[in-house]
PDB file of N, CA and C in Angstrom:
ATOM      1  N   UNK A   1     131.534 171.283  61.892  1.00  0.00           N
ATOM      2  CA  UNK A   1     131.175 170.673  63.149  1.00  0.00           C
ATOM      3  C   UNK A   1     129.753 170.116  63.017  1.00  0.00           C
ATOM      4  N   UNK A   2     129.285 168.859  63.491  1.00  0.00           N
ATOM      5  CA  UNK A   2     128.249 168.318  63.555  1.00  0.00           C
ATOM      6  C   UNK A   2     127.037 168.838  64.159  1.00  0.00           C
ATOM      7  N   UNK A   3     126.241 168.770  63.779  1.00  0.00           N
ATOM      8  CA  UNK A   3     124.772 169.461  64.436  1.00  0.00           C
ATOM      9  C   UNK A   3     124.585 168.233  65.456  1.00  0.00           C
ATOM     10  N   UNK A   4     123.467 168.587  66.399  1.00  0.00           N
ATOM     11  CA  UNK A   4     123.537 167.366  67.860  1.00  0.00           C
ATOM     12  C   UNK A   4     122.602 166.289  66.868  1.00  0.00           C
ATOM     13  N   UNK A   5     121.854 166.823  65.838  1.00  0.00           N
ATOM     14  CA  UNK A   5     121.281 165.282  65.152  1.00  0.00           C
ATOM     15  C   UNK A   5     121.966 164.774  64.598  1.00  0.00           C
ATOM     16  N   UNK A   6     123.356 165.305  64.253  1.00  0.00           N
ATOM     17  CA  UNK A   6     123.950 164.746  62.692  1.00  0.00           C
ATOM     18  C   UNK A   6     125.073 163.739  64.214  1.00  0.00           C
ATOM     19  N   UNK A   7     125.505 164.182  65.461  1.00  0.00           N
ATOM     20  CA  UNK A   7     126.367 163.507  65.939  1.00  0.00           C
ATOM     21  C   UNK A   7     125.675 162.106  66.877  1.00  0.00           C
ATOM     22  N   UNK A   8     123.954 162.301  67.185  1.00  0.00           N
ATOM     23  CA  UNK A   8     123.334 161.752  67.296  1.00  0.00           C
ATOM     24  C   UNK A   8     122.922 160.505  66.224  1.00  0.00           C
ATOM     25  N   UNK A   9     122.751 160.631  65.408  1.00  0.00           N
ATOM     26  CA  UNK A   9     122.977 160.018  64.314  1.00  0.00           C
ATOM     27  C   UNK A   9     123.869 158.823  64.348  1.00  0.00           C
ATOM     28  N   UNK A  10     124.870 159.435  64.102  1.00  0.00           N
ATOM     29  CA  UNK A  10     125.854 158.910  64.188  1.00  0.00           C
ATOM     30  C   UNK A  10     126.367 157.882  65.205  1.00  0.00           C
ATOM     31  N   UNK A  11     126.377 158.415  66.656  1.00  0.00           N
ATOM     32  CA  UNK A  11     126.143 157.463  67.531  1.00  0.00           C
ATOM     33  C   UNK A  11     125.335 156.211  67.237  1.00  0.00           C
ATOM     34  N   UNK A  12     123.802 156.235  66.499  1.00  0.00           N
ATOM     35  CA  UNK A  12     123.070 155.358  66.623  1.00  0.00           C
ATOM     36  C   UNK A  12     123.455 154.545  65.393  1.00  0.00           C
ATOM     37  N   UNK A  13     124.179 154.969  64.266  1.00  0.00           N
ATOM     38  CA  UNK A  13     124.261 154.134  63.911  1.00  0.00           C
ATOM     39  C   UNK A  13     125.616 153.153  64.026  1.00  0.00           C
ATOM     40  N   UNK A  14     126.631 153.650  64.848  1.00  0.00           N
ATOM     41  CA  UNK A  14     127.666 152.481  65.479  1.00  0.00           C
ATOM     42  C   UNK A  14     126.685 152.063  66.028  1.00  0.00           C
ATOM     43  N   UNK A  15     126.163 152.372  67.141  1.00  0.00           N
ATOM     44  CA  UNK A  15     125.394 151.179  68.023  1.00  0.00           C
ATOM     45  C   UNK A  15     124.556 150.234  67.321  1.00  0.00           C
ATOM     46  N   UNK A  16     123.856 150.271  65.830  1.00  0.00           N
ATOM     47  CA  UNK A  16     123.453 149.519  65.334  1.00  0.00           C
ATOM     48  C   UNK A  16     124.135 148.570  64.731  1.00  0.00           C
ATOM     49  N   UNK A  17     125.433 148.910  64.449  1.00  0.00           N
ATOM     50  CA  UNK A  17     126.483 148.321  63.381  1.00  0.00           C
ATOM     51  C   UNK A  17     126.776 147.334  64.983  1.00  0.00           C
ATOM     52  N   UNK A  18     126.472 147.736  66.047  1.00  0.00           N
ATOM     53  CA  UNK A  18     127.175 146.392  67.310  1.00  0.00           C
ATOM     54  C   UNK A  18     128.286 147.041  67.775  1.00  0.00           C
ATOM     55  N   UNK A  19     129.193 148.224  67.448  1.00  0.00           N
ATOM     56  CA  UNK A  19     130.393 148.833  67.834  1.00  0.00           C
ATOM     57  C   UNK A  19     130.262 149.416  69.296  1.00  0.00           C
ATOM     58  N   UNK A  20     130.981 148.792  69.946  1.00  0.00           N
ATOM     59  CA  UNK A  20     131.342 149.380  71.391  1.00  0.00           C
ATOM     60  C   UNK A  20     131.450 150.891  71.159  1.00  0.00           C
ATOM     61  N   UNK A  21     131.057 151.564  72.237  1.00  0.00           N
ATOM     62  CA  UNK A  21     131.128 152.966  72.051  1.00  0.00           C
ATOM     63  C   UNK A  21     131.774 153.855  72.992  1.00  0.00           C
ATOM     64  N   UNK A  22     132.956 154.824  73.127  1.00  0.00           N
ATOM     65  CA  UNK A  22     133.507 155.232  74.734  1.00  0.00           C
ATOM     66  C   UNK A  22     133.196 156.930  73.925  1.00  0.00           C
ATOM     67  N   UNK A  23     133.805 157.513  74.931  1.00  0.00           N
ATOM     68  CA  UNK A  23     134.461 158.870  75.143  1.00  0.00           C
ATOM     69  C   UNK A  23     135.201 159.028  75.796  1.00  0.00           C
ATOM     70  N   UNK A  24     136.077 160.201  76.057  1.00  0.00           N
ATOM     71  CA  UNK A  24     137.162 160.099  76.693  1.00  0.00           C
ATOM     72  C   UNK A  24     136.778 162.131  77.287  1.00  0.00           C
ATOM     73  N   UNK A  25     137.929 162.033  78.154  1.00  0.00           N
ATOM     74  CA  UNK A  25     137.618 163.682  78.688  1.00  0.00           C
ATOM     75  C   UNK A  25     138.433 164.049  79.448  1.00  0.00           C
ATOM     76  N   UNK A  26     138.701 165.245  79.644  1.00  0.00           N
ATOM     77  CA  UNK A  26     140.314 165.604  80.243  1.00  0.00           C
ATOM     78  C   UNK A  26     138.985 166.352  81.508  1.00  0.00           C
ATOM     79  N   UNK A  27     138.018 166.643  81.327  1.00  0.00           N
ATOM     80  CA  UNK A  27     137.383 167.515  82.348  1.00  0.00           C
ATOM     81  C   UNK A  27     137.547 169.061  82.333  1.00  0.00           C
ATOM     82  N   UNK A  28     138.097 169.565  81.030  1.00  0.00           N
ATOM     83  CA  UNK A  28     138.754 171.298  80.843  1.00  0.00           C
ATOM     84  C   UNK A  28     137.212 171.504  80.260  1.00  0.00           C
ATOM     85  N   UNK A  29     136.829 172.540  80.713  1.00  0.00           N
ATOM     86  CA  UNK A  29     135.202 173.218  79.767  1.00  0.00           C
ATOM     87  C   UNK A  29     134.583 173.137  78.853  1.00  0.00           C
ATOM     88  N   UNK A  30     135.916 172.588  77.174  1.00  0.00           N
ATOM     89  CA  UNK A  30     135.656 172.250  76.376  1.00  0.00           C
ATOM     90  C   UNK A  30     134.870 170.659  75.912  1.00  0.00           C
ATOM     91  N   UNK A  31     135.022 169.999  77.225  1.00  0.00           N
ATOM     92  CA  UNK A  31     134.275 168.660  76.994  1.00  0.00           C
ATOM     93  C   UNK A  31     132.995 168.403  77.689  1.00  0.00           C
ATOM     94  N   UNK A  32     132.558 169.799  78.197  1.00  0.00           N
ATOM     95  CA  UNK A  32     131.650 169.320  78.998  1.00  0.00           C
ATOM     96  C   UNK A  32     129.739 169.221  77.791  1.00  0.00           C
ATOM     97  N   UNK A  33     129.858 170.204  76.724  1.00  0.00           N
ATOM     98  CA  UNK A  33     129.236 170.469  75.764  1.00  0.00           C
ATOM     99  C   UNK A  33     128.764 169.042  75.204  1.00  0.00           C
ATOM    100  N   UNK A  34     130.121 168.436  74.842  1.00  0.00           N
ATOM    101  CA  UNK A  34     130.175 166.918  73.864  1.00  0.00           C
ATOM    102  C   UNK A  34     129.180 165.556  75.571  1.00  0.00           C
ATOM    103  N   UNK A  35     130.321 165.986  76.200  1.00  0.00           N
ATOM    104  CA  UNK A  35     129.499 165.287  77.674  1.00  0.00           C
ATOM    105  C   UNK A  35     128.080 165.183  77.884  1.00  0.00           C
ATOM    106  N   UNK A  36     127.570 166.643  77.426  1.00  0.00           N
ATOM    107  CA  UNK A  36     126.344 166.564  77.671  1.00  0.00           C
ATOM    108  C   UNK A  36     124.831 166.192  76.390  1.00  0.00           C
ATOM    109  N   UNK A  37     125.737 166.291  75.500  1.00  0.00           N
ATOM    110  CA  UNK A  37     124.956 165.949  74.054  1.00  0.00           C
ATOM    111  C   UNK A  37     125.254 163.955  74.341  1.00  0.00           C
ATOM    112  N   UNK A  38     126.298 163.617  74.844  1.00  0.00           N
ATOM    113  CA  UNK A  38     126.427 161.945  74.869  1.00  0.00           C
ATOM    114  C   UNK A  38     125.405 161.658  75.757  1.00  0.00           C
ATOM    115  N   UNK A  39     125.450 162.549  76.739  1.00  0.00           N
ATOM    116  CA  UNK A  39     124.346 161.947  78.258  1.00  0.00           C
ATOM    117  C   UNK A  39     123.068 162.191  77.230  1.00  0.00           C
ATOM    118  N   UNK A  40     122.768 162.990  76.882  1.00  0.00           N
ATOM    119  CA  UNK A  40     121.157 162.796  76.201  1.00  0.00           C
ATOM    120  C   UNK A  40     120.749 161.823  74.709  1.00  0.00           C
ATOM    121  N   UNK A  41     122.034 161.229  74.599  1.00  0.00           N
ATOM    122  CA  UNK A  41     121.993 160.150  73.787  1.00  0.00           C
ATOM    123  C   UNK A  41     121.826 158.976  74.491  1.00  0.00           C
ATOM    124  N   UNK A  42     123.072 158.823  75.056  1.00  0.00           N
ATOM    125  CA  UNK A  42     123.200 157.442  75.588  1.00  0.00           C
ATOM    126  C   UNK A  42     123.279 157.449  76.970  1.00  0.00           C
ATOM    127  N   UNK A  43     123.513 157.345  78.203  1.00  0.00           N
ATOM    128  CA  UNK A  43     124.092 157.392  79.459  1.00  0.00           C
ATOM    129  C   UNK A  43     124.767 156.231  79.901  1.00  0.00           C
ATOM    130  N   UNK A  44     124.911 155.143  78.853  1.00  0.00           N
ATOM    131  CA  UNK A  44     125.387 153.965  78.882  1.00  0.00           C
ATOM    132  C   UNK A  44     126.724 153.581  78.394  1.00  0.00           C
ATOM    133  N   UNK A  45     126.895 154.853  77.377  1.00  0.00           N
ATOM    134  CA  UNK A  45     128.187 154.791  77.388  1.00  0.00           C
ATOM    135  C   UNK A  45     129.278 155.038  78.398  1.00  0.00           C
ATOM    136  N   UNK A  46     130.571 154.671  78.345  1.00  0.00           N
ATOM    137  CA  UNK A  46     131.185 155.144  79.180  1.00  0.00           C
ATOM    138  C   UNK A  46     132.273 155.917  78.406  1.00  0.00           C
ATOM    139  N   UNK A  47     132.601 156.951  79.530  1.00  0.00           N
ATOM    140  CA  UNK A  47     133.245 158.060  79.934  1.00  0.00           C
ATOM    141  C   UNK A  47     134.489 157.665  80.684  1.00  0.00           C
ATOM    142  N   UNK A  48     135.880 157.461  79.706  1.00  0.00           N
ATOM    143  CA  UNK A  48     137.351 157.545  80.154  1.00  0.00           C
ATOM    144  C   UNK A  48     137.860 158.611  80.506  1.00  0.00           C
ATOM    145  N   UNK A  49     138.624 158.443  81.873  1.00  0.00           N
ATOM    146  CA  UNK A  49     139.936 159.281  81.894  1.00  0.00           C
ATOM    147  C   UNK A  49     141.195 159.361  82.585  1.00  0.00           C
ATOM    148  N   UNK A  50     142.150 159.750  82.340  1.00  0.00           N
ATOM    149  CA  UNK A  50     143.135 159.288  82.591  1.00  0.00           C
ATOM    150  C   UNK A  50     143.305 159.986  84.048  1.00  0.00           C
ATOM    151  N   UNK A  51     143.510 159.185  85.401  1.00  0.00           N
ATOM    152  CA  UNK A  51     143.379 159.108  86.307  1.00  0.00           C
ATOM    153  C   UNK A  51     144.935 158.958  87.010  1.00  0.00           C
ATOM    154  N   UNK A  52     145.779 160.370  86.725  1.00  0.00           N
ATOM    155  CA  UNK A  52     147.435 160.161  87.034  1.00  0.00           C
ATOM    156  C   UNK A  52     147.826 159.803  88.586  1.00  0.00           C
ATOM    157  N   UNK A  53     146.806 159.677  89.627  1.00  0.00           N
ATOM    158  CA  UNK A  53     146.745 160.314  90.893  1.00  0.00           C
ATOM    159  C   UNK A  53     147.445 161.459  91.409  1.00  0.00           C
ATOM    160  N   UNK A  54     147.275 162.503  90.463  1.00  0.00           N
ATOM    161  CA  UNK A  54     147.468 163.517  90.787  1.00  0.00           C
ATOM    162  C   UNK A  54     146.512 165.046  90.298  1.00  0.00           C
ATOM    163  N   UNK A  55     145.281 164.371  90.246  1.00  0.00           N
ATOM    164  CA  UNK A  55     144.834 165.253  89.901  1.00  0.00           C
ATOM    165  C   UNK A  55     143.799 166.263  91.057  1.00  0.00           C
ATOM    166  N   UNK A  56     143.516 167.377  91.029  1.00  0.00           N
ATOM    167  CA  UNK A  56     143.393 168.290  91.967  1.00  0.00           C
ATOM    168  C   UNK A  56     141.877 167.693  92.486  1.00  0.00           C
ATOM    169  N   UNK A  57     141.972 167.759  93.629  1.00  0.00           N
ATOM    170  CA  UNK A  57     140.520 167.811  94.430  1.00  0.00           C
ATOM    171  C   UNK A  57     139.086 168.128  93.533  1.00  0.00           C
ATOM    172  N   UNK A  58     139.836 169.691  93.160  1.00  0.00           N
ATOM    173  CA  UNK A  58     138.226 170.242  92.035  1.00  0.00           C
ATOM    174  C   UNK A  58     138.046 169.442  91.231  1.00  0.00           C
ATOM    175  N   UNK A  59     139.082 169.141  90.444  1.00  0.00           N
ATOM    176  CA  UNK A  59     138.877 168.239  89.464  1.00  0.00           C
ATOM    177  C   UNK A  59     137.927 167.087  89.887  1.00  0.00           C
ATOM    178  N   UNK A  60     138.268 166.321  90.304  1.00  0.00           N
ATOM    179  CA  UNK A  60     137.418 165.091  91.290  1.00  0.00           C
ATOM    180  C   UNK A  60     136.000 165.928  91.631  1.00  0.00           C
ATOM    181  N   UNK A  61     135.909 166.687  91.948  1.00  0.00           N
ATOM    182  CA  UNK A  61     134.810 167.056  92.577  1.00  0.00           C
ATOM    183  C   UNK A  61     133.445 167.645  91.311  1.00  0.00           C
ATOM    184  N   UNK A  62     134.265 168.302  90.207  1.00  0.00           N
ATOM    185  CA  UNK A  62     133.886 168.419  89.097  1.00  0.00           C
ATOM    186  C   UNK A  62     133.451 167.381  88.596  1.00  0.00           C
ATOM    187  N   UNK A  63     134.419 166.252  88.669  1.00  0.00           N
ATOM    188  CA  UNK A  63     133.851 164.616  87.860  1.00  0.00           C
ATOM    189  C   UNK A  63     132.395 164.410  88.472  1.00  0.00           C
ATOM    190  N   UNK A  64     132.492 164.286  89.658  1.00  0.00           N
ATOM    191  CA  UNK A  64     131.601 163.742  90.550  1.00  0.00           C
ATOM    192  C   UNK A  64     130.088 164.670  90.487  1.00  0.00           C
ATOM    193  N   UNK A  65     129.956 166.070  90.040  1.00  0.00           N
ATOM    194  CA  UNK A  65     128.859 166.783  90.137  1.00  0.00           C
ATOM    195  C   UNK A  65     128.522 166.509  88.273  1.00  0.00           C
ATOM    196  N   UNK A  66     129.414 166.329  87.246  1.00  0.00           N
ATOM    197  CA  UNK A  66     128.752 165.763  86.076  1.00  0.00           C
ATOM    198  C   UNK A  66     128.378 164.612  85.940  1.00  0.00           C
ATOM    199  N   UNK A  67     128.681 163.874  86.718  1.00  0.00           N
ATOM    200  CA  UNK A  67     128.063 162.224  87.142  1.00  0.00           C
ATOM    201  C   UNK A  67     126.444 162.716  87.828  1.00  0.00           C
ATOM    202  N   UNK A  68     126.312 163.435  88.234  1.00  0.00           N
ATOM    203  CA  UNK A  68     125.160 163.940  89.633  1.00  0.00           C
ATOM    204  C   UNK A  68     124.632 163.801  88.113  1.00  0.00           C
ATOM    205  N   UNK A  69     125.235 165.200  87.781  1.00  0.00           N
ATOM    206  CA  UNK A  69     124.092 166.015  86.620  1.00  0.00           C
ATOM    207  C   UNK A  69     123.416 165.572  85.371  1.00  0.00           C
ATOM    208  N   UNK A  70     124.627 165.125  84.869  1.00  0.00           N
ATOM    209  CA  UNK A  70     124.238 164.146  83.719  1.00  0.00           C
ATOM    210  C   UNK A  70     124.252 162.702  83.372  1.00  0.00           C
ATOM    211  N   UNK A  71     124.618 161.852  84.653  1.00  0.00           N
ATOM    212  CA  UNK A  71     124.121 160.189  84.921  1.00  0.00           C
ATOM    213  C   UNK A  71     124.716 159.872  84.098  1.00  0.00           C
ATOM    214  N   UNK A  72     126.467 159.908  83.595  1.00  0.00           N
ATOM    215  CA  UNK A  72     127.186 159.231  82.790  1.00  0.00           C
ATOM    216  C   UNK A  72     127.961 158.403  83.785  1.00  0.00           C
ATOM    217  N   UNK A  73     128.707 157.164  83.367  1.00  0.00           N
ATOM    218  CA  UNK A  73     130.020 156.402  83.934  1.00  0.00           C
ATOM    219  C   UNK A  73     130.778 156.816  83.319  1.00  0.00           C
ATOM    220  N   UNK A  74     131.830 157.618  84.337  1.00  0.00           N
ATOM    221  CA  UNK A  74     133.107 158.026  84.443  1.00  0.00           C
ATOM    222  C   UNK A  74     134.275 156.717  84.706  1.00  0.00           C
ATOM    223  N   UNK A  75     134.996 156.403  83.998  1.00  0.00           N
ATOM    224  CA  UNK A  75     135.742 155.334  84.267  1.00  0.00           C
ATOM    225  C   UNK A  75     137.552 155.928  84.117  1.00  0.00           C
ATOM    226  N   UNK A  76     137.862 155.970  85.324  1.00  0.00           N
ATOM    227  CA  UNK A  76     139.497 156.585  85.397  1.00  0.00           C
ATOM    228  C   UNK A  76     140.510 155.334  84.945  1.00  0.00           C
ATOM    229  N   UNK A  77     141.171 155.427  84.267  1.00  0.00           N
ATOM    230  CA  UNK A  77     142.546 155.131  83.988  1.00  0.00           C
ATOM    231  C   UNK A  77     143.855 155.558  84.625  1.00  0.00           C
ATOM    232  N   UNK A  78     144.348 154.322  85.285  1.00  0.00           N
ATOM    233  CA  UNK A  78     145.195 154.808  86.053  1.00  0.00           C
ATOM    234  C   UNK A  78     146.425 153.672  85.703  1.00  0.00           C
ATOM    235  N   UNK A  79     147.608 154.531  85.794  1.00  0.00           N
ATOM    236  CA  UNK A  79     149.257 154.077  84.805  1.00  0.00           C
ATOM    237  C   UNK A  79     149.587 153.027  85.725  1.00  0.00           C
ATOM    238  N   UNK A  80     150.296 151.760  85.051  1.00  0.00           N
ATOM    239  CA  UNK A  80     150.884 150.693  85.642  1.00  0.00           C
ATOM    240  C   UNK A  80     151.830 150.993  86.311  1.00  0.00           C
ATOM    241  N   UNK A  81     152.413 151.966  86.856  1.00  0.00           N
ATOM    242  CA  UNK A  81     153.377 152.362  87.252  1.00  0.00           C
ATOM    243  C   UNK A  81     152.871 153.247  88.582  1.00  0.00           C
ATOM    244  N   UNK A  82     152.963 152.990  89.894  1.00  0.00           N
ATOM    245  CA  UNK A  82     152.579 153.410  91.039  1.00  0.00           C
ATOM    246  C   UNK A  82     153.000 155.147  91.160  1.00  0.00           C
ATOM    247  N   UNK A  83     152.597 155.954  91.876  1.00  0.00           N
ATOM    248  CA  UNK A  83     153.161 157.228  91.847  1.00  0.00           C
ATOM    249  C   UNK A  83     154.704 157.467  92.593  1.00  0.00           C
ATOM    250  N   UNK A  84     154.666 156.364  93.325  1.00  0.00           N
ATOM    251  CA  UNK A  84     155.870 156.487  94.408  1.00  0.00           C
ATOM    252  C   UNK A  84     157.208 156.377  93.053  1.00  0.00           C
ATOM    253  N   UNK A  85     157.298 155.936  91.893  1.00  0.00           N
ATOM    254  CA  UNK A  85     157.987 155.095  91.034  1.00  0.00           C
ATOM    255  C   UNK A  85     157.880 155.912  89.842  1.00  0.00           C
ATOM    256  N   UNK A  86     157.125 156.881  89.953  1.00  0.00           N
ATOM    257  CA  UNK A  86     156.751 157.410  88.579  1.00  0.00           C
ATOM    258  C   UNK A  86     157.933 158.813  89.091  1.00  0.00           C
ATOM    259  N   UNK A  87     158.710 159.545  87.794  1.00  0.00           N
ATOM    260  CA  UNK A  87     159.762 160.245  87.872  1.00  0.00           C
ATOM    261  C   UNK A  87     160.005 160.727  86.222  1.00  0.00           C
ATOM    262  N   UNK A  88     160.535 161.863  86.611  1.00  0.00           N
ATOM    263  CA  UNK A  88     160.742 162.693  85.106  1.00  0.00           C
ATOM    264  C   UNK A  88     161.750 161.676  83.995  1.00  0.00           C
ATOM    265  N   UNK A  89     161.553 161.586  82.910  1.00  0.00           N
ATOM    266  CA  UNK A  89     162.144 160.607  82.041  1.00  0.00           C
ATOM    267  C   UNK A  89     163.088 161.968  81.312  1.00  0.00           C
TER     268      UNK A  89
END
């Protein structure tokens, strides 16, 4: 596993190479660590996630207090397919 300079690093040098840069995050405990080593890199990156409309209140509310805390853009993804339409396959 990367030390925060060696993943720091790293970051800077895509951004030098010109490479767009994301993350992605389900919001479970395990991403909040990586979340917070990106916010003290960059805060410019953005932060995907998949946005089913169904996800719980906390959840949302969780997004919204690591946005407070650590000044990242959270950007939800949400399925071409409306919820009214969406059904077990």
């Amino acid at each position: 596993m990367p030390t925060f300079d060696e993943f720091q690093e790293r970051v800077r040098t895509f951004q030098s190479d010109g490479m767009a840069l994301f993350a992605t995050t389900s919001f479970q405990g395990h991403s909040v660590p990586m979340l917070h080593m990106l916010a003290r890199i960059d805060v410019h990156i953005p932060v995907y996630y998949v946005d089913t409309g169904y996800l719980f209140p906390e959840t949302l509310r969780f997004r919204d207090q690591l946005k407070e805390m650590l000044g990242l853009t959270f950007v939800g993804l949400r399925p071409a397919v409306p919820k009214s339409q969406q059904r077990d396959a």
